[in-house]
C-alpha atoms as a PDB file:
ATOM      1  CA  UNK A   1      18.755  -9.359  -9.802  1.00  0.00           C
ATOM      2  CA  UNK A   2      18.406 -12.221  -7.665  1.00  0.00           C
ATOM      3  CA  UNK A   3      15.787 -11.070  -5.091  1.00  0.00           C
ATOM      4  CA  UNK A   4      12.505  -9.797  -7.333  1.00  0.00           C
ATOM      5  CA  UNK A   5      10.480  -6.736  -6.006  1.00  0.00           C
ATOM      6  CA  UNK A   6       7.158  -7.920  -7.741  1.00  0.00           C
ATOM      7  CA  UNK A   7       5.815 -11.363  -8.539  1.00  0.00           C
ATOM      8  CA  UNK A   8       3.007 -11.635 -11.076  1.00  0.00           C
ATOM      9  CA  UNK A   9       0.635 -14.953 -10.739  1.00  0.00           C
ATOM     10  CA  UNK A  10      -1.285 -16.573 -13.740  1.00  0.00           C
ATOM     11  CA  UNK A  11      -4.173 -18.374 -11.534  1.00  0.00           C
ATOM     12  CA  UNK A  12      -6.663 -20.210 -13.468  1.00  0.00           C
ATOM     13  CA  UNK A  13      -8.547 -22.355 -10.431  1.00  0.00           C
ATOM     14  CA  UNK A  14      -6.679 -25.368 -11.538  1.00  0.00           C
ATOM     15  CA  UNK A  15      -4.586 -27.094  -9.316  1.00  0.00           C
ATOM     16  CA  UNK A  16      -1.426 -26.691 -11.176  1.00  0.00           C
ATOM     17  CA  UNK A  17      -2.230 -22.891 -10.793  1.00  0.00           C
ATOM     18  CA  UNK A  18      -2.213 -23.150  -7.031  1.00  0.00           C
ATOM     19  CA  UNK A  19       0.871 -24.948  -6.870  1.00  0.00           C
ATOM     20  CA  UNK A  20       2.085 -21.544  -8.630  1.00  0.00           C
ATOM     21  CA  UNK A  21       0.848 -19.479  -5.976  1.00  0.00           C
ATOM     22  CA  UNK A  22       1.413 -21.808  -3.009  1.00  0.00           C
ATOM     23  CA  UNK A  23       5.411 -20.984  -4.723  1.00  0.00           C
ATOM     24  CA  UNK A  24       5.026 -17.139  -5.343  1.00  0.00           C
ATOM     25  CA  UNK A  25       3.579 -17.022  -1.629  1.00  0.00           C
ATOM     26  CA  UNK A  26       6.958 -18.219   0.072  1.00  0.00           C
ATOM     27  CA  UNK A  27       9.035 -16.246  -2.203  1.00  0.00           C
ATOM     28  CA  UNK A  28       7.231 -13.226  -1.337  1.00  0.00           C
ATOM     29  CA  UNK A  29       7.596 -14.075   2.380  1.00  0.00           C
ATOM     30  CA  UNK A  30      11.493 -14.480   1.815  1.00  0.00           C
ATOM     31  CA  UNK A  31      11.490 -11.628  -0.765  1.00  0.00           C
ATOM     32  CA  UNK A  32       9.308  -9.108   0.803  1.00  0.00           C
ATOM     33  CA  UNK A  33       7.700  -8.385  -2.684  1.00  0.00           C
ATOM     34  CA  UNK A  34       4.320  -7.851  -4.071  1.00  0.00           C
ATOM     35  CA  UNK A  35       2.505 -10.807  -5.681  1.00  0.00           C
ATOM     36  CA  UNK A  36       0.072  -9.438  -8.604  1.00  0.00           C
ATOM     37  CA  UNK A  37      -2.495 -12.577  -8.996  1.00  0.00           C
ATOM     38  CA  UNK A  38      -3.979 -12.151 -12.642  1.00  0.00           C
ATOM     39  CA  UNK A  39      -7.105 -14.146 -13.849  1.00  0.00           C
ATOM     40  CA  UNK A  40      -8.162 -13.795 -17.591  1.00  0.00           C
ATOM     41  CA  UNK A  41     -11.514 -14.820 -18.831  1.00  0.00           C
ATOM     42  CA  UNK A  42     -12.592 -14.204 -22.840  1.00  0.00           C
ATOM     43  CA  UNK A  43     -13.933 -11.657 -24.343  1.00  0.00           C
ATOM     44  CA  UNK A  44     -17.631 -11.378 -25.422  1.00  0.00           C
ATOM     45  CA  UNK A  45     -17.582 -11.030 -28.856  1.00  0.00           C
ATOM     46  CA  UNK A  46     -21.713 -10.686 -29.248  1.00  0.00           C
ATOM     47  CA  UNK A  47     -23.975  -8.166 -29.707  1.00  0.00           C
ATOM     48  CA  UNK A  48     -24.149  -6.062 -26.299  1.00  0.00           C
ATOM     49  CA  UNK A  49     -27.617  -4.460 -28.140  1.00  0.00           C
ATOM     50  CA  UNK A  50     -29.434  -7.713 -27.964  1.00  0.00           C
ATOM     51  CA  UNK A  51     -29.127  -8.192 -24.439  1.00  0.00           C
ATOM     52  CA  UNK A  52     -28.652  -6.009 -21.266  1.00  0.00           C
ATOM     53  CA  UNK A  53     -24.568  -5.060 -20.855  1.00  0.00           C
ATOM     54  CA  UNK A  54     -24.503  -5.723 -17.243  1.00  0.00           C
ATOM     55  CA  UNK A  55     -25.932  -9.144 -17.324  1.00  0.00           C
ATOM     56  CA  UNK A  56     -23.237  -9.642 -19.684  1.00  0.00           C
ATOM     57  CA  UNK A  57     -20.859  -8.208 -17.758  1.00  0.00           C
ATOM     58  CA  UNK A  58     -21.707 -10.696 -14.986  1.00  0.00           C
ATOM     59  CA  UNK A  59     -22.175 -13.607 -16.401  1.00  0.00           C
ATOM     60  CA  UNK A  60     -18.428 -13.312 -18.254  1.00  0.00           C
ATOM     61  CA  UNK A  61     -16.867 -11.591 -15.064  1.00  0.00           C
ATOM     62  CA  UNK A  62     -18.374 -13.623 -12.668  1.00  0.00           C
ATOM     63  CA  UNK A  63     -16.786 -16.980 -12.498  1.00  0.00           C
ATOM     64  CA  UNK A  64     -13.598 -14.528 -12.998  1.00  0.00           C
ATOM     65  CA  UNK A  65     -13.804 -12.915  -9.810  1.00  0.00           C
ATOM     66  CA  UNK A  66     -14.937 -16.296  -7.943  1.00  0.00           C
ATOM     67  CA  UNK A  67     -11.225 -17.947  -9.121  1.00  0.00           C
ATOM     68  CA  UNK A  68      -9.720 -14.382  -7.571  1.00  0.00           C
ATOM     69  CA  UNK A  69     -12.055 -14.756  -4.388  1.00  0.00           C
ATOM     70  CA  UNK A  70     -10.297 -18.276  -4.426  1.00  0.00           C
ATOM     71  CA  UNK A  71      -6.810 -16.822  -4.664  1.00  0.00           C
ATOM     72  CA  UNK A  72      -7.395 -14.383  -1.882  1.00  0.00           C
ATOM     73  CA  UNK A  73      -8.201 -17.218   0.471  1.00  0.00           C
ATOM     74  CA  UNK A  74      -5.430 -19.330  -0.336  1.00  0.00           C
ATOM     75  CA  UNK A  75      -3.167 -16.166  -0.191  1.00  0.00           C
ATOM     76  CA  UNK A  76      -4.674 -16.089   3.491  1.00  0.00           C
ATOM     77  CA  UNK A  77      -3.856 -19.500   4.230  1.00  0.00           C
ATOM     78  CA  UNK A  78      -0.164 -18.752   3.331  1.00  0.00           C
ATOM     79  CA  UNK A  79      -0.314 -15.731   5.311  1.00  0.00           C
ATOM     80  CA  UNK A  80       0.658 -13.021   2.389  1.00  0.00           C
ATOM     81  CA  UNK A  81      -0.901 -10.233   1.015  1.00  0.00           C
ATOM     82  CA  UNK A  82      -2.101  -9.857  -2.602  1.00  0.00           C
ATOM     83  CA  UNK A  83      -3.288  -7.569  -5.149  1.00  0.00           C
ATOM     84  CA  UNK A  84      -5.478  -8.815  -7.810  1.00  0.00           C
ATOM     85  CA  UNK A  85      -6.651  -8.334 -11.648  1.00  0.00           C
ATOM     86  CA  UNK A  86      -9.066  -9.527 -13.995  1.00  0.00           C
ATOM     87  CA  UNK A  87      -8.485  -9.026 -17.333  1.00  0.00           C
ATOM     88  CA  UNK A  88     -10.788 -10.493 -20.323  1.00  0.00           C
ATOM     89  CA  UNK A  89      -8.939 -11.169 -23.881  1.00  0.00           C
ATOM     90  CA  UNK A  90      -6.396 -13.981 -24.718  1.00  0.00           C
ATOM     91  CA  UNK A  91      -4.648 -15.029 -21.678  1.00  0.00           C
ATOM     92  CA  UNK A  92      -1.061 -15.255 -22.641  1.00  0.00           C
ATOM     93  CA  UNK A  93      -1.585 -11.726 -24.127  1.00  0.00           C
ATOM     94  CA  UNK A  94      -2.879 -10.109 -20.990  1.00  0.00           C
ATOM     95  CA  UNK A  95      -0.490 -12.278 -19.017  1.00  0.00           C
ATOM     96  CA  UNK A  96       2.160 -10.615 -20.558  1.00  0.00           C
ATOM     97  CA  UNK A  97       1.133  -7.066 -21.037  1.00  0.00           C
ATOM     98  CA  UNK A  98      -0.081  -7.298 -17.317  1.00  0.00           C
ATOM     99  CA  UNK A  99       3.260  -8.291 -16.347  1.00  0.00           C
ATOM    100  CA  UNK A 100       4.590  -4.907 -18.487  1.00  0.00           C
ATOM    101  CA  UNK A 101       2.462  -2.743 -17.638  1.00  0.00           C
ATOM    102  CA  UNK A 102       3.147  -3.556 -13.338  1.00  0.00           C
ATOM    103  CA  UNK A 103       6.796  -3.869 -14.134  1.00  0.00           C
ATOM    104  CA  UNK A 104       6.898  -7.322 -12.497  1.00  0.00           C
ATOM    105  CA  UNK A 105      10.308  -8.907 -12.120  1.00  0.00           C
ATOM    106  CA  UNK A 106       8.856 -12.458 -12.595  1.00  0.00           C
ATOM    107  CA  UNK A 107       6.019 -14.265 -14.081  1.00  0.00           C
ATOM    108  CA  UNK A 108       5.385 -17.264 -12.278  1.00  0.00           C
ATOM    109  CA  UNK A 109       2.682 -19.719 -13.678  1.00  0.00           C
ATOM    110  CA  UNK A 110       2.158 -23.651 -13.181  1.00  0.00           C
ATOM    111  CA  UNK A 111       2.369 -26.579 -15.370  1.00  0.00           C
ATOM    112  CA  UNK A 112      -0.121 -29.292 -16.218  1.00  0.00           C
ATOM    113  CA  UNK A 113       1.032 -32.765 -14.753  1.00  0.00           C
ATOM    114  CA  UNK A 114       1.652 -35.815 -17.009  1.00  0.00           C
ATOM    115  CA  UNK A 115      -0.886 -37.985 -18.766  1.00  0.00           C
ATOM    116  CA  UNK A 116      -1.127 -41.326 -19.611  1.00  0.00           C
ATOM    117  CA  UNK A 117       2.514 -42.890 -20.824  1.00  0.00           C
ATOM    118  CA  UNK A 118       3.885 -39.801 -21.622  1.00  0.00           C
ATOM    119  CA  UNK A 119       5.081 -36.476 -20.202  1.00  0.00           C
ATOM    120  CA  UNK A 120       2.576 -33.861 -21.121  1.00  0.00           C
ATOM    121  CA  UNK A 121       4.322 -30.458 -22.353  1.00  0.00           C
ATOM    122  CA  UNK A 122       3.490 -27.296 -21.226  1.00  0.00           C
ATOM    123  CA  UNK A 123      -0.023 -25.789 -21.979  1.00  0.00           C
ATOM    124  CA  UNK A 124      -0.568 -23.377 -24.854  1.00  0.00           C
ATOM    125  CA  UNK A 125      -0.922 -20.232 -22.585  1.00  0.00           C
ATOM    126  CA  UNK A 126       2.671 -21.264 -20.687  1.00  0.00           C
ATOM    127  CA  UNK A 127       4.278 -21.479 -24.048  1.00  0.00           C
ATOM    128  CA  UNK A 128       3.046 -18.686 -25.803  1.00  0.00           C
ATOM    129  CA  UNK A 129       4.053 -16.446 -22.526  1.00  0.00           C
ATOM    130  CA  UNK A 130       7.577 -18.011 -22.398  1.00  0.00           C
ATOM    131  CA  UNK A 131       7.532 -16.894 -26.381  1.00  0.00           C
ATOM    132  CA  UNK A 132       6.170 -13.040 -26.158  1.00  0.00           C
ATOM    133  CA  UNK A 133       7.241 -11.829 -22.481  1.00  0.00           C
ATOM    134  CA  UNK A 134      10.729 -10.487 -22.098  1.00  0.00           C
ATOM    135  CA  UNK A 135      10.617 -11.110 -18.680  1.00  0.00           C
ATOM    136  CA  UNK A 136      11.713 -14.193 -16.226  1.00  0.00           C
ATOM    137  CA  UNK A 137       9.384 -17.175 -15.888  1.00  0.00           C
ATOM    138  CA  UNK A 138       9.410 -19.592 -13.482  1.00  0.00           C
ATOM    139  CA  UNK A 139       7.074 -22.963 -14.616  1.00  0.00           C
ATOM    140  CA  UNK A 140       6.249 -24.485 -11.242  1.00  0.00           C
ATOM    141  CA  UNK A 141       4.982 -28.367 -11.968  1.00  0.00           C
ATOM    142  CA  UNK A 142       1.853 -29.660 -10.219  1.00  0.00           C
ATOM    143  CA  UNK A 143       2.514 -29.982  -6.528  1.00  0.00           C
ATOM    144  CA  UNK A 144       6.347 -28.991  -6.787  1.00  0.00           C
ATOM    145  CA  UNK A 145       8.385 -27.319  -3.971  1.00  0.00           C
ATOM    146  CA  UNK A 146      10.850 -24.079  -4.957  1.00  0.00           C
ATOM    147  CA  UNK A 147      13.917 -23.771  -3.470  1.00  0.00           C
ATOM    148  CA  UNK A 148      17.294 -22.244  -4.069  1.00  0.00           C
ATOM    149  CA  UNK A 149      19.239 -24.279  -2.158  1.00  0.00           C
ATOM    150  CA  UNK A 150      20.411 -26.317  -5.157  1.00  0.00           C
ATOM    151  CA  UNK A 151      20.646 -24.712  -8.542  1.00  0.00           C
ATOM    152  CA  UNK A 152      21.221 -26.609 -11.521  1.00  0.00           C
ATOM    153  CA  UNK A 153      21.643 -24.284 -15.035  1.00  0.00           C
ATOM    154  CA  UNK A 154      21.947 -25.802 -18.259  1.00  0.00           C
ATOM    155  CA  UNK A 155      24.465 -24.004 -20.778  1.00  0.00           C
ATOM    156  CA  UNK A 156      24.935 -24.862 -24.514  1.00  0.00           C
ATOM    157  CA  UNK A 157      27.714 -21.483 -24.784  1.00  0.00           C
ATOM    158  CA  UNK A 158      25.230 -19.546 -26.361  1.00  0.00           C
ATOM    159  CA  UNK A 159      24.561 -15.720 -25.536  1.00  0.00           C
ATOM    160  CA  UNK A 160      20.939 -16.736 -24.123  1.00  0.00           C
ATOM    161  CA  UNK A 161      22.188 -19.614 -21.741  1.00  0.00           C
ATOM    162  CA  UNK A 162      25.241 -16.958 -20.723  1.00  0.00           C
ATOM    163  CA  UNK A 163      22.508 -15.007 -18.874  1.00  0.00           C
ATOM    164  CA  UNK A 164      20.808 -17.534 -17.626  1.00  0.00           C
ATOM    165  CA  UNK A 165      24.226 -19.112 -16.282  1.00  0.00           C
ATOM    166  CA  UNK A 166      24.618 -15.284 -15.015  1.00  0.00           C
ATOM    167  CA  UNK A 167      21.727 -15.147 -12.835  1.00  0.00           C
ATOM    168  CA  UNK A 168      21.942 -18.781 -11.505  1.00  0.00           C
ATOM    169  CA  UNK A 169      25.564 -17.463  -9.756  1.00  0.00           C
ATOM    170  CA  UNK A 170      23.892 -14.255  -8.905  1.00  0.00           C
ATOM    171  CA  UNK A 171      20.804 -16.289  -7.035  1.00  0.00           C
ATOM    172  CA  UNK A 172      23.638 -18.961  -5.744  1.00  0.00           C
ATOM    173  CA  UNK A 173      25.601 -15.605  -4.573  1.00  0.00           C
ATOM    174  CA  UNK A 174      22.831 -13.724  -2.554  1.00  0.00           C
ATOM    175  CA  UNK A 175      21.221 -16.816  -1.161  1.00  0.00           C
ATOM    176  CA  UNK A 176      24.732 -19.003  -0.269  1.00  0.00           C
ATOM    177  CA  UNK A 177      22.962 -21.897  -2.557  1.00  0.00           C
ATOM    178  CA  UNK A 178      24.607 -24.712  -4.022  1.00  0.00           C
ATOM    179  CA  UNK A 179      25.461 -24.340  -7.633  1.00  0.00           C
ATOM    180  CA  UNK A 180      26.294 -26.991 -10.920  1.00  0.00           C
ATOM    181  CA  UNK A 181      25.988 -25.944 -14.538  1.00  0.00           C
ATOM    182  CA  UNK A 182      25.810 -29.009 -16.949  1.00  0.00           C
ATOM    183  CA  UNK A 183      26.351 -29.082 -20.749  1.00  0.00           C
ATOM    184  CA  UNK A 184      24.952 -31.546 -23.521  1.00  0.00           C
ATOM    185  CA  UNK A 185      26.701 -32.794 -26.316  1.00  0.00           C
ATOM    186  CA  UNK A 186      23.829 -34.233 -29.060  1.00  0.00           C
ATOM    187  CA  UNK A 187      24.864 -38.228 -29.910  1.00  0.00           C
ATOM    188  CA  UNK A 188      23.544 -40.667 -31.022  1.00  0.00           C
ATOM    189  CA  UNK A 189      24.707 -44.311 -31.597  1.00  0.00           C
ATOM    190  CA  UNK A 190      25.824 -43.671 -35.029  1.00  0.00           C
ATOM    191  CA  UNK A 191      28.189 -40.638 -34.180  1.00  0.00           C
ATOM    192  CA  UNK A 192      29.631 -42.273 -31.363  1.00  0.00           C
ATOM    193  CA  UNK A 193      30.439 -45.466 -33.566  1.00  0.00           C
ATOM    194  CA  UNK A 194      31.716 -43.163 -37.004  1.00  0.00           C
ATOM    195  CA  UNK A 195      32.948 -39.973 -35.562  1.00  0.00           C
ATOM    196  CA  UNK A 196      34.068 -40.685 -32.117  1.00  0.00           C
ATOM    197  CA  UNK A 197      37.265 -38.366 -31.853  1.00  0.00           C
ATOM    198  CA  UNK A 198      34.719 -35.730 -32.866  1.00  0.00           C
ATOM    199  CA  UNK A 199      32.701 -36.528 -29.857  1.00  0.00           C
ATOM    200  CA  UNK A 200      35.741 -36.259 -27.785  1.00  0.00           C
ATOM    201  CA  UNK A 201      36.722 -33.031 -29.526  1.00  0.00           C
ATOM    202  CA  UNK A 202      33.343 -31.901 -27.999  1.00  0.00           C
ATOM    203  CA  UNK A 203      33.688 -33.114 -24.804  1.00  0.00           C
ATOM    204  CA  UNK A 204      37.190 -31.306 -24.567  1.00  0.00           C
ATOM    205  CA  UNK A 205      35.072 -27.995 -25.866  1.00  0.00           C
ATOM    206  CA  UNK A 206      32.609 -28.501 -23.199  1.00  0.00           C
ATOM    207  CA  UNK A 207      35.096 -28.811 -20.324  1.00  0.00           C
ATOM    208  CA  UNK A 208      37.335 -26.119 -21.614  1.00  0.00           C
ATOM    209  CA  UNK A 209      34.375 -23.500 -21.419  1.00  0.00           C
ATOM    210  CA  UNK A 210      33.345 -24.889 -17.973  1.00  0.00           C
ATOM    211  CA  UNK A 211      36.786 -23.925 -16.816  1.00  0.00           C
ATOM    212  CA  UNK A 212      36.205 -20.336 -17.746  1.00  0.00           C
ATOM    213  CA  UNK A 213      32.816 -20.951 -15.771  1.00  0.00           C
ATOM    214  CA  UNK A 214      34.067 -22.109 -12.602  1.00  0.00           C
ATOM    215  CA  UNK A 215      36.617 -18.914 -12.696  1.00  0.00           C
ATOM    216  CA  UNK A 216      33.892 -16.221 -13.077  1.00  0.00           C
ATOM    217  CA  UNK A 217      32.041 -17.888 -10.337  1.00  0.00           C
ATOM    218  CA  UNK A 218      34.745 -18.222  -7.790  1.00  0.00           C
ATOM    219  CA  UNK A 219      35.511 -14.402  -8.702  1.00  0.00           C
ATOM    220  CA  UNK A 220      32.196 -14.217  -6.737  1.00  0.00           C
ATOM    221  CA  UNK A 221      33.230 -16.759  -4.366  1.00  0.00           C
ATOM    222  CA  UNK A 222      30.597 -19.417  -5.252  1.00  0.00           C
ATOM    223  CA  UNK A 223      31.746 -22.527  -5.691  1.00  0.00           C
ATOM    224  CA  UNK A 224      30.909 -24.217  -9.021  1.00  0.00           C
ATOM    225  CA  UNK A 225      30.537 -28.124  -9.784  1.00  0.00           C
ATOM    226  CA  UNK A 226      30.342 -28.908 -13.874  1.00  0.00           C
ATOM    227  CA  UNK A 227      29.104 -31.761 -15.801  1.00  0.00           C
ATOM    228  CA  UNK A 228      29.372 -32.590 -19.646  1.00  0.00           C
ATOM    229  CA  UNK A 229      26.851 -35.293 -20.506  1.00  0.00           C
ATOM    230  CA  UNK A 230      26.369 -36.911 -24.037  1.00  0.00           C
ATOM    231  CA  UNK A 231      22.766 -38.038 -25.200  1.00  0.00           C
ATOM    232  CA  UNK A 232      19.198 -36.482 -25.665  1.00  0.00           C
ATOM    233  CA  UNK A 233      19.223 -32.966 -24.269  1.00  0.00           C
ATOM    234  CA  UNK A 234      16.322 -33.032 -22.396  1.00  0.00           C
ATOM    235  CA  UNK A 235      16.576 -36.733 -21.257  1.00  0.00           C
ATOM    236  CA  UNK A 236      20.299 -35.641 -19.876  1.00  0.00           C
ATOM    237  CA  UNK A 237      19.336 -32.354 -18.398  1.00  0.00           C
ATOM    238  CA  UNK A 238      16.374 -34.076 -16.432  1.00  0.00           C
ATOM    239  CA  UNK A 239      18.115 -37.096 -15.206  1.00  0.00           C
ATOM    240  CA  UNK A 240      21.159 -34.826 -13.787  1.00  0.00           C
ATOM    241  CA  UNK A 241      18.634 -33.184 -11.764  1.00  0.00           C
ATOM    242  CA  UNK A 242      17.203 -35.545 -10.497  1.00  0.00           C
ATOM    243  CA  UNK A 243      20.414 -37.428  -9.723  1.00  0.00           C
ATOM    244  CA  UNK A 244      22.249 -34.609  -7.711  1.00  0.00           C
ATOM    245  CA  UNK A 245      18.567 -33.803  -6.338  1.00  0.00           C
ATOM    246  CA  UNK A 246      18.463 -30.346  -8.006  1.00  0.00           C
ATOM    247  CA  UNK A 247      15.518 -27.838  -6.419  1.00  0.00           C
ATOM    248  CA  UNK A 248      15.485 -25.400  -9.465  1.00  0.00           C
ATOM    249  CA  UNK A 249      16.994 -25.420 -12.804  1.00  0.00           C
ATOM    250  CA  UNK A 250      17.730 -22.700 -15.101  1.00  0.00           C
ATOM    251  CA  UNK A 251      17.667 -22.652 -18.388  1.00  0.00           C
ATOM    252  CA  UNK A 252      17.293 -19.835 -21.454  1.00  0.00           C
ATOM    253  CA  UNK A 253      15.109 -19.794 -24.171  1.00  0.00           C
ATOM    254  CA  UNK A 254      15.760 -18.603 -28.131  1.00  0.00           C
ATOM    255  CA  UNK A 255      12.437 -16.616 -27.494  1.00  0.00           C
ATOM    256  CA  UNK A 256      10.764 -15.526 -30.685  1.00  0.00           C
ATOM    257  CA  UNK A 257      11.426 -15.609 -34.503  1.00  0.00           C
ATOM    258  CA  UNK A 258       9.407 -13.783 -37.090  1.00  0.00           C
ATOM    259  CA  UNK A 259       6.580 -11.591 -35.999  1.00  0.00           C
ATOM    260  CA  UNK A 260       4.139 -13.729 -34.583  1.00  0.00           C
ATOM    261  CA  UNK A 261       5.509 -17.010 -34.111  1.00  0.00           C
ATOM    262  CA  UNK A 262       6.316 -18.118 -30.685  1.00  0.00           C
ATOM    263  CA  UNK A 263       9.280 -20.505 -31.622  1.00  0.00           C
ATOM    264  CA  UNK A 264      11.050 -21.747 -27.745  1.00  0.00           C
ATOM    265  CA  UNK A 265      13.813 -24.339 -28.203  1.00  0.00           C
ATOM    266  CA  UNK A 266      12.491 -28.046 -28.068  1.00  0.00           C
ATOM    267  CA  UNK A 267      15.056 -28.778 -25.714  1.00  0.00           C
ATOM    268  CA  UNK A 268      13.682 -26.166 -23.491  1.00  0.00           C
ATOM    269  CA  UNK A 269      10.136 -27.061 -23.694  1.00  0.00           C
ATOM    270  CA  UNK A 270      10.850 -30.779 -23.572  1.00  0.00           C
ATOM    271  CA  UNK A 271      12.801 -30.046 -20.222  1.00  0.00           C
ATOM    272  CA  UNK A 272       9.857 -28.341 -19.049  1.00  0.00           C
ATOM    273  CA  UNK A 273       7.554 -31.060 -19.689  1.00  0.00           C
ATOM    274  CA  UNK A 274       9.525 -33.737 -18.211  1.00  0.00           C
ATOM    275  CA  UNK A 275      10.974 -31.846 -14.990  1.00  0.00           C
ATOM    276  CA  UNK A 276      10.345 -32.922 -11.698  1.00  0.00           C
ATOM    277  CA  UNK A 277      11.197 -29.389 -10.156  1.00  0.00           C
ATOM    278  CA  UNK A 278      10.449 -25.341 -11.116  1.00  0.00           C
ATOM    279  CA  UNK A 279      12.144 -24.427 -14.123  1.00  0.00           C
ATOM    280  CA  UNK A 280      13.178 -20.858 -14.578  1.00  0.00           C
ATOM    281  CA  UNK A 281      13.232 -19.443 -18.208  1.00  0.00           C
ATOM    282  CA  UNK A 282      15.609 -17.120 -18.317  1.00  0.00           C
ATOM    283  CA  UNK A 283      15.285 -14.122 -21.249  1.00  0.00           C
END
């Protein structure tokens, strides 16, 4: 599905959380969905006998409702409607059972910005709800812009990055966008010096399977453009989009592994912490 029906918002107060809502707002107005704006603020784990329950209902609730208050106005501003939650508990785990429980097509939360030399990655909550949700999520950086207009999707041939390659020609499809799916081969100077014609072997791989791309998407009548890039993932992936001035890329995630570990591919999460532009995860 290319067009969602229902948007859910993770809105903290913080910047990077507006930027997220500022995004959900004009796909809403495109869309003509519902945007679900959830705030989370902890549990009160004291004793409720010691002191009166609705004080203590008000005191944890209250600066709750004031970030939702917030939300509302700058929902306003943007000239959309939205609905509105606050849940108390761990917020990737009401993020995510929020975002089950309203049957929302799409999570959409922001991203910290960079500090000092180095890209910061993704906060703890964005992480962990990449790692438990099974839906879509779409990381919006501090201050970014989404558009479809240029799609960028990163495959590696594997069964996740299939669907995420999938719904990139599906979006590219319904909204006549602009469409490139790159691939990655891992090197390093000391397999390019000793194993070179196994690098090339690679290479030929890549381009082989991007054949078999292009075909399924001109059997939709999108036309693809490929690129097979050798270096550090992430490094690659980022510098492509910025080079052919990408407005979205799409990527998949290995998800989860065990029972309670949130495990998402450091490729993925170093992508996300470097990007310039939205990501969309892609389960």
């Amino acid at each position: 599905m290319s067009k969602y029906r229902k948007i859910l918002v993770a809105y903290d107060g913080s910047d990077s959380s507006r930027t997220a809502l500022a995004v959900a707002a004009d796909l809403a107005k495109k869309d003509k969905c519902w945007i679900k704006v959830l705030a989370v603020v902890p549990p009160y784990y004291g004793d409720l006998e010691l002191i009166g329950v609705s004080k203590i209902k008000e005191t944890i609730e209250g600066p709750g409702q004031d970030i939702l208050a917030e939300a509302k106005q700058l929902a306003k501003d943007h000239d959309v409607h939205i609905l509105t939650n606050l849940e108390q508990g761990e917020p990737y785990d009401r993020i995510v059972h929020v975002a089950d429980d309203e049957n929302c097509d799409l999570i959409v939360i922001g991203r910290r910005g960079r500090r000092h030399l180095e890209r910061e990655l993704m906060g703890g909550v964005t992480a962990r709800v990449i790692g438990y949700t099974k839906r879509n999520v779409l990381v919006v950086p501090e201050g970014a812009n989404l558009s479809w207009e240029n799609i960028l999707v990163a495959t590696d041939e594997s069964e996740n990055s299939r669907h995420a390659f999938d719904l990139a020609l599906d979006i590219a499809k319904e909204r006549s966008a602009q469409l490139s799916a790159m691939s990655v081969i891992y090197t390093n100077d000391e397999l390019s010096a000793f194993a070179p014609d196994h690098v090339t072997e690679m290479v030929q791989s890549k381009r082989s399977f991007h054949a078999d791309l292009k075909t399924k998407a001109a059997g939709k009548d999108v036309k693809l453009s490929t690129y097979v890039r050798e270096g550090e993932p992430h490094e690659q992936i980022t510098d492509l989009a910025n080079e052919i001035k990408a407005s979205v890329i799409v990527m998949g995630t290995h998800g989860r592994k065990g029972l309670h570990r949130i495990l998402m591919g450091s490729v993925t999460e170093r992508t996300i912490g470097y990007s310039s532009c939205p990501i969309m995860i892609v389960h």
